[in-house]
Protein backbone atom coordinates (compact mmCIF):
# COMPACT_ATOMS: atom_id res chain seq x y z
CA UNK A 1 92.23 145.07 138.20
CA UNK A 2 92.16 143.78 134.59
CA UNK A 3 89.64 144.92 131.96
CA UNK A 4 88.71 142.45 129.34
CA UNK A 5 90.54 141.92 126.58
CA UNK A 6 89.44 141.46 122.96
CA UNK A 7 90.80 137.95 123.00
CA UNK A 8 88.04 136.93 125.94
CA UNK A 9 84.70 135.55 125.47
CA UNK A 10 82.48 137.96 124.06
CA UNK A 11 79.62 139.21 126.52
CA UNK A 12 76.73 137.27 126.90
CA UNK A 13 78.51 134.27 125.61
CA UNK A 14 78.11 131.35 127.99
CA UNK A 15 81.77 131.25 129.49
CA UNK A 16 80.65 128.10 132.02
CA UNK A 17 77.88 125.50 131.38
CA UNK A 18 76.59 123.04 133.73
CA UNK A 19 75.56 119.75 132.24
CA UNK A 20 73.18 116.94 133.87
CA UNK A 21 75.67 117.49 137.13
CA UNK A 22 74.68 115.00 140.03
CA UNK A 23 76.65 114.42 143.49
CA UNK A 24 76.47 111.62 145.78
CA UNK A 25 77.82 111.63 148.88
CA UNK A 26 77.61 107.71 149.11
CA UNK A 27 73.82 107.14 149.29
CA UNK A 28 72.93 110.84 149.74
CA UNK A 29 72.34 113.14 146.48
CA UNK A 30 73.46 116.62 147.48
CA UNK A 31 72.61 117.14 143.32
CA UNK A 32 70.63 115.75 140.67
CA UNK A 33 70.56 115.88 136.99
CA UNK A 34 71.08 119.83 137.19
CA UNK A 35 72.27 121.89 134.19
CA UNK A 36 71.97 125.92 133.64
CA UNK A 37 74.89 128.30 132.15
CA UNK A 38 76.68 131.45 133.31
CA UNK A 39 77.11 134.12 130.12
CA UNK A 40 79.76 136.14 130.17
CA UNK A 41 80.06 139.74 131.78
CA UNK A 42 76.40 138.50 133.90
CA UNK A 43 75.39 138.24 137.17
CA UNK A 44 74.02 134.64 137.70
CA UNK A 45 72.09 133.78 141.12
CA UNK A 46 71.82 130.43 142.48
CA UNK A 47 68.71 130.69 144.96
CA UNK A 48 66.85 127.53 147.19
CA UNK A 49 66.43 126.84 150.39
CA UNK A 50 68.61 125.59 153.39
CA UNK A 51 70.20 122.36 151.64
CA UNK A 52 68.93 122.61 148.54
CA UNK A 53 72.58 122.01 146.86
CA UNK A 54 73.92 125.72 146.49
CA UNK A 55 77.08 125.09 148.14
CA UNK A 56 77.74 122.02 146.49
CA UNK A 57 77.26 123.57 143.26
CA UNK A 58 79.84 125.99 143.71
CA UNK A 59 82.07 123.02 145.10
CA UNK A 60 81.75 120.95 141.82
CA UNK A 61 82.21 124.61 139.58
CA UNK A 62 85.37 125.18 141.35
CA UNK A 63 86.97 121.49 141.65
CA UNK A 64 86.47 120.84 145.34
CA UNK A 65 83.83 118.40 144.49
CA UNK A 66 83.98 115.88 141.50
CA UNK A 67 80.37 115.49 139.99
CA UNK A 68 79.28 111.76 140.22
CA UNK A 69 77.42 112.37 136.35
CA UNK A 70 76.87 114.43 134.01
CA UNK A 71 80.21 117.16 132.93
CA UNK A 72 81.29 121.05 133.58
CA UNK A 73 82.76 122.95 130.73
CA UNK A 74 84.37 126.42 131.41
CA UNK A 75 85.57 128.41 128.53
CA UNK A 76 84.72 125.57 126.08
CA UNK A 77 86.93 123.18 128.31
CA UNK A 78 85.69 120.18 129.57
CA UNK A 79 87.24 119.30 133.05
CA UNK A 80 85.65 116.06 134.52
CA UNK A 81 87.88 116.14 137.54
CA UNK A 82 89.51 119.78 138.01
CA UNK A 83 91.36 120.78 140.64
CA UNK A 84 90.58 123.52 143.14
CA UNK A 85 94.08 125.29 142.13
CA UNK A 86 93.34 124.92 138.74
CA UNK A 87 89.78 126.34 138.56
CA UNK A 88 92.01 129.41 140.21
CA UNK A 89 94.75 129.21 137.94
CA UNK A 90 92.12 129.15 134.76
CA UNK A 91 90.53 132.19 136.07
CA UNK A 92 87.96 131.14 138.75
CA UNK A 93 87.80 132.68 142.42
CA UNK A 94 85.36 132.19 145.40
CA UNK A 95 84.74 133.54 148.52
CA UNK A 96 82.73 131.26 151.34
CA UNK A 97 79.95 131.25 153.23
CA UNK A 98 82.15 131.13 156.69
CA UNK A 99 85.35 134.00 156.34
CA UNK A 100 88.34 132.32 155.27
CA UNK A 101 90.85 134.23 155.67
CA UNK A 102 94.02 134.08 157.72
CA UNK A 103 93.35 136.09 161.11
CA UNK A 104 96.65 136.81 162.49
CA UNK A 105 97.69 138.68 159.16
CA UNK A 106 97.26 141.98 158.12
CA UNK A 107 94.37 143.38 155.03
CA UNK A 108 97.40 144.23 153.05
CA UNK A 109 98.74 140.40 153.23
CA UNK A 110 95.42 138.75 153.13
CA UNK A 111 94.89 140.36 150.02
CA UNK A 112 98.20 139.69 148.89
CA UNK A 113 97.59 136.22 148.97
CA UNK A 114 95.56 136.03 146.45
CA UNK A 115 98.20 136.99 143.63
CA UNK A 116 100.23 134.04 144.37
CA UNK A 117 99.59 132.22 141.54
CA UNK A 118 100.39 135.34 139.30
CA UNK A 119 104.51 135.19 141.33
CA UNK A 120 106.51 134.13 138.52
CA UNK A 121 109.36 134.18 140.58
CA UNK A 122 111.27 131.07 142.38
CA UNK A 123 111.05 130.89 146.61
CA UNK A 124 114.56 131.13 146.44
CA UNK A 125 114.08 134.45 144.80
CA UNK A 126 111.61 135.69 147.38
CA UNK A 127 113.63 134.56 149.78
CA UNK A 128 116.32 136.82 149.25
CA UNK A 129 113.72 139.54 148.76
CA UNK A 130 115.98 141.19 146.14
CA UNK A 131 116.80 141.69 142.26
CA UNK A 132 113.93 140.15 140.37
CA UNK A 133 111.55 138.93 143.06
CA UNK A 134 111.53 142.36 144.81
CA UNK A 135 110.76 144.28 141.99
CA UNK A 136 107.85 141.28 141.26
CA UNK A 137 106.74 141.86 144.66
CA UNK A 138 106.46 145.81 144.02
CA UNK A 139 104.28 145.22 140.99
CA UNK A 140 102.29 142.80 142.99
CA UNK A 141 101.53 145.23 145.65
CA UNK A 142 100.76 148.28 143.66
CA UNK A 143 98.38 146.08 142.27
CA UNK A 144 96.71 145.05 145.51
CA UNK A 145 96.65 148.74 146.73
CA UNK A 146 94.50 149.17 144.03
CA UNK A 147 92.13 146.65 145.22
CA UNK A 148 92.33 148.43 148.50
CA UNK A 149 91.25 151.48 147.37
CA UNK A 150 88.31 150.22 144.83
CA UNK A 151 86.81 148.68 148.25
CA UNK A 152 87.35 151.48 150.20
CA UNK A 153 89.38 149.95 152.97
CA UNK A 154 92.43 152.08 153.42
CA UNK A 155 91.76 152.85 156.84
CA UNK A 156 92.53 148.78 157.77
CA UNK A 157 95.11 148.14 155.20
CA UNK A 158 97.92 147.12 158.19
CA UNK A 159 95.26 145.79 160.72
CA UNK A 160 94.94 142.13 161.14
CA UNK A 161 91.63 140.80 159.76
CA UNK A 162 90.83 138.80 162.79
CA UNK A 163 90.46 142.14 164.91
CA UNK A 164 87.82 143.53 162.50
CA UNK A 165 84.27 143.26 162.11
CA UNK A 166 82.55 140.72 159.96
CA UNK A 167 81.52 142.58 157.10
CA UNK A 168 85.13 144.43 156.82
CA UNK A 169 86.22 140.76 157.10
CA UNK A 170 83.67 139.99 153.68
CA UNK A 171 85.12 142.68 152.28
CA UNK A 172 88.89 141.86 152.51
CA UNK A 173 87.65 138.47 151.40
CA UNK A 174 85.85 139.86 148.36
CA UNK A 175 89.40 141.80 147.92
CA UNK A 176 91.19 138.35 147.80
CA UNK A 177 89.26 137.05 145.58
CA UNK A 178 89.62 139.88 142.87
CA UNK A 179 93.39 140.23 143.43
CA UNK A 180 93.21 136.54 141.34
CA UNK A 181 91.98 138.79 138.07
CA UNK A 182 88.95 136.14 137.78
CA UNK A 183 87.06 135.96 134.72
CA UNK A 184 84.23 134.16 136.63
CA UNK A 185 83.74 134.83 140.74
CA UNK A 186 81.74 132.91 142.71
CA UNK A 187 80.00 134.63 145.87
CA UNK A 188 78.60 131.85 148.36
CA UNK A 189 76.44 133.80 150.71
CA UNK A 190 78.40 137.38 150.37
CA UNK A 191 75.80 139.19 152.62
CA UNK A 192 75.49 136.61 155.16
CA UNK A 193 75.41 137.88 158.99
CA UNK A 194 75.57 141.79 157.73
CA UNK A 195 73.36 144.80 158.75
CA UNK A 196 71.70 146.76 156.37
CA UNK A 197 74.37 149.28 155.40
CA UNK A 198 76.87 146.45 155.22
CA UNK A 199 74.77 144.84 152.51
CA UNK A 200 74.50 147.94 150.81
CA UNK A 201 77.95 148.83 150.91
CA UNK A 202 78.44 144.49 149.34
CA UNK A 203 75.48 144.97 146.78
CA UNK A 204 77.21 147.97 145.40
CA UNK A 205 81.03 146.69 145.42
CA UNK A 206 79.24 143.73 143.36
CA UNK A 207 77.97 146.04 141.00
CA UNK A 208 80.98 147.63 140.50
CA UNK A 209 83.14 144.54 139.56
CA UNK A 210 80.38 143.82 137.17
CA UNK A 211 79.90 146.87 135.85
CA UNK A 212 83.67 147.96 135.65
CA UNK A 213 85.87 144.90 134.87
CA UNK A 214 83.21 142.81 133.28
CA UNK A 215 83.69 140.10 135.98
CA UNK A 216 80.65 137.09 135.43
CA UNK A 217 79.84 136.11 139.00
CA UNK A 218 77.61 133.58 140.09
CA UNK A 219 76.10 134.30 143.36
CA UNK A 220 74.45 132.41 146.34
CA UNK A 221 72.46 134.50 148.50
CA UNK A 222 69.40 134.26 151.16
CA UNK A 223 68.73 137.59 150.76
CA UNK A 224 65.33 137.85 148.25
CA UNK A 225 65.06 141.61 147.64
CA UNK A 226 69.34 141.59 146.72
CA UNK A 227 68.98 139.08 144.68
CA UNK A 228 66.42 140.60 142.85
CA UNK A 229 68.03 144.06 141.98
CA UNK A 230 71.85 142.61 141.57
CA UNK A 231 70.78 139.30 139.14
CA UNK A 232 70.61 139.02 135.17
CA UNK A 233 69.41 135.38 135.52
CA UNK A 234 68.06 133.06 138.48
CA UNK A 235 68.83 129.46 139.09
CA UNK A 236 66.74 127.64 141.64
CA UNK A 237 67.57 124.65 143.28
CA UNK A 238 65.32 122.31 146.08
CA UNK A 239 66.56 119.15 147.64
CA UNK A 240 69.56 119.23 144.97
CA UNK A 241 67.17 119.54 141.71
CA UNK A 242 66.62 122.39 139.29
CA UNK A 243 62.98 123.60 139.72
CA UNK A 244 63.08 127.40 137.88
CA UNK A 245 65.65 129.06 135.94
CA UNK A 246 64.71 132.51 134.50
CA UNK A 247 64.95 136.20 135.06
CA UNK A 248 64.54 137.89 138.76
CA UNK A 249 60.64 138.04 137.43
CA UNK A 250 60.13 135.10 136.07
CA UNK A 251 61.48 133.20 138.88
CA UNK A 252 59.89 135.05 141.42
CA UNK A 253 56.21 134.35 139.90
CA UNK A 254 56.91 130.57 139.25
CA UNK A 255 54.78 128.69 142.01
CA UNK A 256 57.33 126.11 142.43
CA UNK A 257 59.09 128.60 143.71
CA UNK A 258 56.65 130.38 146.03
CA UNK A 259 56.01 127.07 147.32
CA UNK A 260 59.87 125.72 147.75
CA UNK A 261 60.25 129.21 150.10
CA UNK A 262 57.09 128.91 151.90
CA UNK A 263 56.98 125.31 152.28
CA UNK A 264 53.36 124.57 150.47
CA UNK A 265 52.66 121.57 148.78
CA UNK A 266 49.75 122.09 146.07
């Protein structure tokens, strides 16, 4: 994986900023008049409740969605309408809250995958699988063995995805993701459907491509006490509007919050 380079944004520099963002689906507002920023090298939680707009968020971050108002800017960019494969091409990655991943083929491939847009190569090239594109596709691989090994998932390297269990299949997500290089990765419910050790095995991968690379990450997760120990800074969201923003303490003592998870009305 790539360590940062002098020429990136310095740490704790705000890499992506989110600006008065709102999102209609016709007359339903999945988001309104929300804006918070991710620094660089941080770990940035986006926390609410079932529907509060997490998901969506992401979605508009990433290009899948198109904010109705209000204006994204990543890396002192301002992309009104960006595209899901340029988000990826600029240097942001996701994962999702259902495994997306292609079943039938193997860790090594899935993985693979992900480096496509760093193939410099023509198809014709890889067609032939010599000259040029082979030695391309060498690099390529060394590089995703590395991956492999930083997660810890040798042992499943040739096994197809779709015969392993669901928190090897986060993992070889989270390994997709990464073999993309991103500057900023986006976690949408990483923990989701995992036991205990699962989630401690995800909560310390996460630190690791924090700690190591300098990756920012913005993060969605249920999980309370995770979110507490992995974040720098928590976003919350309810029925698509900011209501807290502030450290892991901060947030968890505001009563807007306390009463967005319990459901009290005061």
């Amino acid at each position: 994986m790539r360590a940062p380079s002098a020429t990136d944004i310095a740490a704790g520099e705000v890499i992506l900023a989110v600006d008065n963002v709102s999102l209609s689906f016709g007359g339903v507002k999945a988001l309104t008049d929300v804006s918070f920023d991710i620094k660089k090298g941080e770990v940035r939680a986006i926390i609410g409740p079932n529907g509060a707009g997490k998901t969506s968020m992401l979605n508009c971050i990433n290009g899948f969605y198109h904010p109705t108002e209000g204006r994204i800017t990543f890396k002192g960019e301002t992309r009104p309408k960006m595209r899901p494969h340029e988000a990826a091409a600029g240097g942001i990655a996701r994962t999702f809250q259902n495994v997306a991943l292609f079943k039938g083929m193997s860790t090594l491939d899935n993985i693979m995958a992900g480096r496509t847009l760093k193939m410099n190569r023509s198809f014709f090239w890889h067609i032939l699988r010599y000259g040029p594109a082979m030695d391309e596709e060498i690099a390529h691989r060394r590089f995703v063995e590395e991956i492999i090994d930083f997660l810890e998932i040798q042992h499943i390297r040739k096994t197809p995805v779709g015969k392993l269990p669901y928190g090897l299949q986060k993992r070889v997500e989270l390994g997709r993701a990464l073999a993309m290089e991103p500057e900023v990765l986006l976690l949408d419910e990483p923990m989701a459907g995992m036991n205990l050790e699962e989630k401690e095995d995800m909560c310390r991968f996460i630190i690791d491509v924090s700690n190591q690379y300098g990756t920012t990450i913005a993060l969605i997760e249920h999980d309370m006490g995770v979110v507490m120990d992995l974040s720098d800074r928590v976003v919350v969201l309810e029925y698509g509007r900011k209501i807290a923003d502030g450290t892991p303490d901060e947030v968890k003592r505001d009563q807007r919050v306390i009463d967005a998870y319990l459901g009290v009305g005061h």
